[in-house]
PDB file of N, CA and C in Angstrom:
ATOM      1  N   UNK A   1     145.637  -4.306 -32.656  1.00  0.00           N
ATOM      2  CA  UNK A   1     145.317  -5.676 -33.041  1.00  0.00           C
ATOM      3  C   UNK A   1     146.278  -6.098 -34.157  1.00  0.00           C
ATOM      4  N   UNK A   2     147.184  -7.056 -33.849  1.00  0.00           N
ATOM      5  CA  UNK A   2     148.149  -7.779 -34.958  1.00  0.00           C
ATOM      6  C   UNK A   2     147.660  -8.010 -36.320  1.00  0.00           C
ATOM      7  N   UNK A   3     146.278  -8.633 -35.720  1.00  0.00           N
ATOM      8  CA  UNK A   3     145.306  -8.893 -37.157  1.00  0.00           C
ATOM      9  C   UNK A   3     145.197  -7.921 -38.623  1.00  0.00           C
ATOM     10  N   UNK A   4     144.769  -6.778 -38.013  1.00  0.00           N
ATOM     11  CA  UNK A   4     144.374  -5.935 -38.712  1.00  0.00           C
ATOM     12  C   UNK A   4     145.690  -5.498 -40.038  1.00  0.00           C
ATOM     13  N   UNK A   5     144.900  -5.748 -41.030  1.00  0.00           N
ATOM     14  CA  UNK A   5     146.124  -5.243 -42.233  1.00  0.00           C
ATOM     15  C   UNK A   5     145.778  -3.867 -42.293  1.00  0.00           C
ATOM     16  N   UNK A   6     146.406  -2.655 -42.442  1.00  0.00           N
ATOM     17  CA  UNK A   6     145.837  -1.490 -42.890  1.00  0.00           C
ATOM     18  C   UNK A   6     146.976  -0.839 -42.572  1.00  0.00           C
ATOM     19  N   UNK A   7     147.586   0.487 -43.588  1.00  0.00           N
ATOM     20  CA  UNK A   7     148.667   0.812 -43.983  1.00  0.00           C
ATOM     21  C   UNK A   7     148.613   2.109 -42.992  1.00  0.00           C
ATOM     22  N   UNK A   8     149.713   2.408 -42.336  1.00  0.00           N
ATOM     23  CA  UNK A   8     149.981   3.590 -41.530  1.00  0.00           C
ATOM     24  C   UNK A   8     151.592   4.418 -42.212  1.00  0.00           C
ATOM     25  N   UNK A   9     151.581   5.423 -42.379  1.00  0.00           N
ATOM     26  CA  UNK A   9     152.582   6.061 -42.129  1.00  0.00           C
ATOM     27  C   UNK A   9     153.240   6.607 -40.899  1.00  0.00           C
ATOM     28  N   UNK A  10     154.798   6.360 -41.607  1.00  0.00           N
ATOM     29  CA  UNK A  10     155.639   6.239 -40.365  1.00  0.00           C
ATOM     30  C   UNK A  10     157.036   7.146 -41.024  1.00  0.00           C
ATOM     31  N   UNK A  11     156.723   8.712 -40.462  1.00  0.00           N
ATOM     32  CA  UNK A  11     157.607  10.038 -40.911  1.00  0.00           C
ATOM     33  C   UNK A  11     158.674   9.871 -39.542  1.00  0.00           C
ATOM     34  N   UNK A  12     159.811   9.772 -40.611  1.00  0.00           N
ATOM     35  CA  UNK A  12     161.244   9.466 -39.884  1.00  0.00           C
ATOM     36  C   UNK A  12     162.168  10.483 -40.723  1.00  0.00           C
ATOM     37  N   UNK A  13     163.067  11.272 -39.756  1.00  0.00           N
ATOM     38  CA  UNK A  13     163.799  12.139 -40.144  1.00  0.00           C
ATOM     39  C   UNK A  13     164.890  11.594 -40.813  1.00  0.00           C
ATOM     40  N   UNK A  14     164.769  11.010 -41.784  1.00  0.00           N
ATOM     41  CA  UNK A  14     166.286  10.197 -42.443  1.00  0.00           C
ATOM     42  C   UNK A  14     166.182  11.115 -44.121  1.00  0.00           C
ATOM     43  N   UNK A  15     167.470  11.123 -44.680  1.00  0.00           N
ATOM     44  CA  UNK A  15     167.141  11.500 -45.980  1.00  0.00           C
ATOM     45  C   UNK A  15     168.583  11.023 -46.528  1.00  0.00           C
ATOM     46  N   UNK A  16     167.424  10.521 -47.816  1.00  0.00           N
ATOM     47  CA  UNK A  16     168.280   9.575 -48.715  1.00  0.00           C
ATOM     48  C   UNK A  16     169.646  10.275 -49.813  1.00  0.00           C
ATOM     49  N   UNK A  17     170.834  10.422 -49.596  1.00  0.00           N
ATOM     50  CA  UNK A  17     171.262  11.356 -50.578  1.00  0.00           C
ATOM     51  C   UNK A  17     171.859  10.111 -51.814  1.00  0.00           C
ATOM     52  N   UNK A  18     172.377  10.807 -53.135  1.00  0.00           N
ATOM     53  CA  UNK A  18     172.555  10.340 -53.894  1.00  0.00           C
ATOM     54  C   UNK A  18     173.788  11.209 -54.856  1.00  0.00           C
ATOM     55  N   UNK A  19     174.549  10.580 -55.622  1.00  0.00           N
ATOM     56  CA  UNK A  19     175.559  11.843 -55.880  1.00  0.00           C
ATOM     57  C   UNK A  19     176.553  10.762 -56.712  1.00  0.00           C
ATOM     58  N   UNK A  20     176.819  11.267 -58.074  1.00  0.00           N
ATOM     59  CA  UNK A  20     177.453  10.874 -58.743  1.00  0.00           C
ATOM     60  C   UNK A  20     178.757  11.428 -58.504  1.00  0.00           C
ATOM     61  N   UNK A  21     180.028  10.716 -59.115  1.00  0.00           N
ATOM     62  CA  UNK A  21     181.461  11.765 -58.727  1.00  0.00           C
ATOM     63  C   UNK A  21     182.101  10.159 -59.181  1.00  0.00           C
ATOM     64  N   UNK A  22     182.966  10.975 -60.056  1.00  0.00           N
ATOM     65  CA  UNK A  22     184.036  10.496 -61.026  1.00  0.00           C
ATOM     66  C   UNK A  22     183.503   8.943 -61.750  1.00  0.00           C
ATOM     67  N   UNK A  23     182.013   8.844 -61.965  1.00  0.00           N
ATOM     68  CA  UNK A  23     181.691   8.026 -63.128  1.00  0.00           C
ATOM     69  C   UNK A  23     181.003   6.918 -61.977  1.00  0.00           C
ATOM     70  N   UNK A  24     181.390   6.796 -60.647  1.00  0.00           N
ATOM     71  CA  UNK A  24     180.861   5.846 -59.609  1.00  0.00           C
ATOM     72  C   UNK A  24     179.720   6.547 -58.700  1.00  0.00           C
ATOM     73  N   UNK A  25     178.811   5.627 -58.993  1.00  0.00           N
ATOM     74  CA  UNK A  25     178.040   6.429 -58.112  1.00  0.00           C
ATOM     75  C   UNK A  25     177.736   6.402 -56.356  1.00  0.00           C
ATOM     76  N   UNK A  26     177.597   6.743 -55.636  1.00  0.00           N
ATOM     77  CA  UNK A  26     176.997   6.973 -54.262  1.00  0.00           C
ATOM     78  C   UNK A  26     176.018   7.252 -53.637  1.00  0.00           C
ATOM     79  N   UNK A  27     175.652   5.988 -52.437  1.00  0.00           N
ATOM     80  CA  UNK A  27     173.865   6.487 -52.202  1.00  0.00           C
ATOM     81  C   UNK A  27     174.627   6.524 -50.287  1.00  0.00           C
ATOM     82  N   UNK A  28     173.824   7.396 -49.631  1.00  0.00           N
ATOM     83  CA  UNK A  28     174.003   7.467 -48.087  1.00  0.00           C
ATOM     84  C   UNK A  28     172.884   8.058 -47.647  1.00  0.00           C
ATOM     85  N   UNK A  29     172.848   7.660 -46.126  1.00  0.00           N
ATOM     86  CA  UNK A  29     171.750   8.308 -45.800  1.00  0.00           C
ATOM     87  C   UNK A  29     172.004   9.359 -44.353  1.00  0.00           C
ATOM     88  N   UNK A  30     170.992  10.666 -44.190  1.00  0.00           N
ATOM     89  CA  UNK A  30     171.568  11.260 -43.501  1.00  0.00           C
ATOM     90  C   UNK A  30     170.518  11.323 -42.166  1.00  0.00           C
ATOM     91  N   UNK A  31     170.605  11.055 -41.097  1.00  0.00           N
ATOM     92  CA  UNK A  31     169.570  11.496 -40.006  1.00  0.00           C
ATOM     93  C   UNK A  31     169.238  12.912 -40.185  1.00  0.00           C
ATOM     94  N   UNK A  32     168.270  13.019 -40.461  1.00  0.00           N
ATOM     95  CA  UNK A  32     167.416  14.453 -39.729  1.00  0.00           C
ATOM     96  C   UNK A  32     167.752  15.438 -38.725  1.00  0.00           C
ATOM     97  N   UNK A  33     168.206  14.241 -37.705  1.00  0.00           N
ATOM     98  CA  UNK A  33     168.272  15.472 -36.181  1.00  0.00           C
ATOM     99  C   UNK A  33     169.753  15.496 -36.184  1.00  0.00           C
ATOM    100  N   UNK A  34     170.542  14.547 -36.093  1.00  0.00           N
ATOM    101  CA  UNK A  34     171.880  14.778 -35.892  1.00  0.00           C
ATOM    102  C   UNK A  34     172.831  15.173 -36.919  1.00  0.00           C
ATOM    103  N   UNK A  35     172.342  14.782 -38.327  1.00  0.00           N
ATOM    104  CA  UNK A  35     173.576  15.026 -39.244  1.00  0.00           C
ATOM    105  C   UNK A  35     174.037  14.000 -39.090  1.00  0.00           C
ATOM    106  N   UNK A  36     174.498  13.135 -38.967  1.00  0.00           N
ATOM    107  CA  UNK A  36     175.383  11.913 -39.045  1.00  0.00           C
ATOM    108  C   UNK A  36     174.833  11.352 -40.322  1.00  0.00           C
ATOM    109  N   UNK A  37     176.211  11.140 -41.033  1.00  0.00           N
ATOM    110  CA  UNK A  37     175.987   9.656 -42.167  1.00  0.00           C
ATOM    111  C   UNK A  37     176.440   8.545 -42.380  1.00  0.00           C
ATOM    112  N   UNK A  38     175.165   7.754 -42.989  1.00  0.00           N
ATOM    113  CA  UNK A  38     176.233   6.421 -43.083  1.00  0.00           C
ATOM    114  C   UNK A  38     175.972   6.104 -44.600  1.00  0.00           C
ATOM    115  N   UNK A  39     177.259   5.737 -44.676  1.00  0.00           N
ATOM    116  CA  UNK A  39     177.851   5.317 -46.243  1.00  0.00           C
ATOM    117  C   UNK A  39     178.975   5.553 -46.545  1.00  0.00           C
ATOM    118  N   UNK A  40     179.279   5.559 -47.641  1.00  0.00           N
ATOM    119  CA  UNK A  40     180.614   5.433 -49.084  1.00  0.00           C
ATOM    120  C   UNK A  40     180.490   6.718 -49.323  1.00  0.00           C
ATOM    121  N   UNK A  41     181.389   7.957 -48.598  1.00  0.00           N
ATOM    122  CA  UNK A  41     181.414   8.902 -49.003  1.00  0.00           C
ATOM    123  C   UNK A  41     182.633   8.954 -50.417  1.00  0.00           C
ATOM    124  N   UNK A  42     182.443   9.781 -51.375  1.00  0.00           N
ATOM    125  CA  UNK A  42     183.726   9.650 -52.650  1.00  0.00           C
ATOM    126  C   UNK A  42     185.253  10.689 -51.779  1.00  0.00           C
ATOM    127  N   UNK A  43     186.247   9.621 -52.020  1.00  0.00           N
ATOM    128  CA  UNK A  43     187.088  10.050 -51.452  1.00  0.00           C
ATOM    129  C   UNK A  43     188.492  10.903 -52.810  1.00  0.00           C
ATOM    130  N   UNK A  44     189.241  11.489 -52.809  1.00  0.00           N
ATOM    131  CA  UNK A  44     190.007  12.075 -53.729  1.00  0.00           C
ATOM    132  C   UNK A  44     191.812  11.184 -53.322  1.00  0.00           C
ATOM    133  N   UNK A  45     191.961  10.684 -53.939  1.00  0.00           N
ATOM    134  CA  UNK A  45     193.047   9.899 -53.396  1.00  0.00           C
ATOM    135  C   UNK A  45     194.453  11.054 -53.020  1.00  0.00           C
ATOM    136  N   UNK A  46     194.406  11.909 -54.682  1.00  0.00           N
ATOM    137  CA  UNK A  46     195.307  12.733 -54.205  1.00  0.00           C
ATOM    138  C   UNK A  46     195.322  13.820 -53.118  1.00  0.00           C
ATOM    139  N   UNK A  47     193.848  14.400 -52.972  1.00  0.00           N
ATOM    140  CA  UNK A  47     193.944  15.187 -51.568  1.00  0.00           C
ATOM    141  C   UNK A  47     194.109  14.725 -50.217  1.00  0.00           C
ATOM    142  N   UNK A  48     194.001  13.391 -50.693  1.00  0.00           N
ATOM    143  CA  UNK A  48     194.669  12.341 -48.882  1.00  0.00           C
ATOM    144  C   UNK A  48     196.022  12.415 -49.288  1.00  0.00           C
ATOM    145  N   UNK A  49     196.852  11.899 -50.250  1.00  0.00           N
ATOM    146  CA  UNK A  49     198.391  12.419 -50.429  1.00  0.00           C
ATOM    147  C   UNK A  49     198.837  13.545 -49.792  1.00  0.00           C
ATOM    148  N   UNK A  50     198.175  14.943 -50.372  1.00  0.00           N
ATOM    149  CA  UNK A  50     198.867  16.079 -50.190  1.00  0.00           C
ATOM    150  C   UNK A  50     198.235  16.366 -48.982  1.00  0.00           C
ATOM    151  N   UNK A  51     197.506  16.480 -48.143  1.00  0.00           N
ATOM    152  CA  UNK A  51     196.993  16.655 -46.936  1.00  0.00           C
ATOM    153  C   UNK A  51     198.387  15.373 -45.962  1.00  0.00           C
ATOM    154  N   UNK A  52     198.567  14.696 -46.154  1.00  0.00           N
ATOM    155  CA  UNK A  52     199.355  13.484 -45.840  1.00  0.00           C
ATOM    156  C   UNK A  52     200.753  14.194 -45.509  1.00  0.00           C
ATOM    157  N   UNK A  53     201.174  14.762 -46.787  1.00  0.00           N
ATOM    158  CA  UNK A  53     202.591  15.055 -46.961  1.00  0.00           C
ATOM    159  C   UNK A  53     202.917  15.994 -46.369  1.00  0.00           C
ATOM    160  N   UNK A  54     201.577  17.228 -46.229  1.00  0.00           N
ATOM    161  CA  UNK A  54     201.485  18.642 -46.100  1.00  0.00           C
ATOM    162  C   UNK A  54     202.308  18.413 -44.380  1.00  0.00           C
ATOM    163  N   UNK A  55     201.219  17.528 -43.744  1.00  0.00           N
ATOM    164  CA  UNK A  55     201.384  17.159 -42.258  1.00  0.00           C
ATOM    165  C   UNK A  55     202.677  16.486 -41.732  1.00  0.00           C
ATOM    166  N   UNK A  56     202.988  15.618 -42.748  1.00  0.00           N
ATOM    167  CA  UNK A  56     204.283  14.855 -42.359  1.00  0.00           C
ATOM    168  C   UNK A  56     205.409  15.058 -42.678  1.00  0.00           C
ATOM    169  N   UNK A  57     205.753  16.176 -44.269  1.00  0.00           N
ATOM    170  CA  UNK A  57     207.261  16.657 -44.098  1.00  0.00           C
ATOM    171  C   UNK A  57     207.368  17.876 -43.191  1.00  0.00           C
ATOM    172  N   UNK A  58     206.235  18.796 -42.799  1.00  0.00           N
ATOM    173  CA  UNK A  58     207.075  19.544 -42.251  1.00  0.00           C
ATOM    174  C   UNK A  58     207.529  18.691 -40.102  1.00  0.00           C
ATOM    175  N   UNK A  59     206.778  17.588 -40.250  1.00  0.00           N
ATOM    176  CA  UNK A  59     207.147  17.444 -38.970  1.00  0.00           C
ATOM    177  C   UNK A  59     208.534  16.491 -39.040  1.00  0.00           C
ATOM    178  N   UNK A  60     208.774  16.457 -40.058  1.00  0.00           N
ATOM    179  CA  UNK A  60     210.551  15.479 -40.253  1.00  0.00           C
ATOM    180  C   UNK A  60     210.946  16.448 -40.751  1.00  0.00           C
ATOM    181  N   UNK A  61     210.685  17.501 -41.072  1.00  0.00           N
ATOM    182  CA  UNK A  61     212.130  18.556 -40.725  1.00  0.00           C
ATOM    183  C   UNK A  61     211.856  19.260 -39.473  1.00  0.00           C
ATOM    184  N   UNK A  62     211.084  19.485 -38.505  1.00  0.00           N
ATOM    185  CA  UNK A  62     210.907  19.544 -37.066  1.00  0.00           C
ATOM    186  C   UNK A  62     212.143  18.364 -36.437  1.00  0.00           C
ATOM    187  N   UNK A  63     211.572  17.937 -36.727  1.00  0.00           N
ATOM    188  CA  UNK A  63     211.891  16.558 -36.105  1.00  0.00           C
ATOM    189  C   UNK A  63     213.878  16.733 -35.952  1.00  0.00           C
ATOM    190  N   UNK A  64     214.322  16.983 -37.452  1.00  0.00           N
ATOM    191  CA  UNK A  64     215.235  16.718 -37.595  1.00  0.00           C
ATOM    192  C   UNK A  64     216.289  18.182 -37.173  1.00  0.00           C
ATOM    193  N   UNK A  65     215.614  19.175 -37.139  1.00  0.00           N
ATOM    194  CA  UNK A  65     215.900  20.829 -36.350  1.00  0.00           C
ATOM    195  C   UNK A  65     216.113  20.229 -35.233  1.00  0.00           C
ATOM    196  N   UNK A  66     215.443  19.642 -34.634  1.00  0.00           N
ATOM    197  CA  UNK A  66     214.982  19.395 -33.060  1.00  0.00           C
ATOM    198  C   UNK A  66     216.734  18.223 -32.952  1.00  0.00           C
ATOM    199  N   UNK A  67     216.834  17.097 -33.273  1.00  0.00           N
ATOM    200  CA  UNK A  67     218.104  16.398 -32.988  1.00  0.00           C
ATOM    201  C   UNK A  67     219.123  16.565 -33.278  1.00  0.00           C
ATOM    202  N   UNK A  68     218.789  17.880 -34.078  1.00  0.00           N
ATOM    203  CA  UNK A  68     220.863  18.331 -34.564  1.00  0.00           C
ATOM    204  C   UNK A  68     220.959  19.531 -33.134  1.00  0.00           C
ATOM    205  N   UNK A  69     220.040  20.154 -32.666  1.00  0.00           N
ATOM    206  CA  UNK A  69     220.722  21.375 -31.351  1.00  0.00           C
ATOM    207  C   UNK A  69     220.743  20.075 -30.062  1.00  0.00           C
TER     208      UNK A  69
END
């Protein structure tokens, strides 16, 4: 009945995380069953650099082995 006011609980596998990192904070949430999240995970600018560089100089000196034979 629509009518009826009266409070039910409703247990959903979600969980709220929270996590400070480098003075900004971050809230996401995680499903229960799958693991999946959604949000603003904190990212490290320089480990996207060196992960970046790690990948891309050695394939321009590939690269460049490869058009001098």
């Amino acid at each position: 009945d629509p009518r009826t006011l009266e409070p039910h609980y409703a247990l959903l596998p979600v969980w709220m995380l929270h996590t400070r990192w480098k003075e900004q904070d971050f809230l996401f949430a995680m499903n229960g069953q799958t693991g999946k999240l959604i949000g603003d995970l904190p990212v490290d600018k320089g480990r996207v650099a060196a992960w970046f560089a790690g990948i891309s100089i050695p394939l321009m000196i590939l690269t460049a082995l490869i058009m001098l034979l």
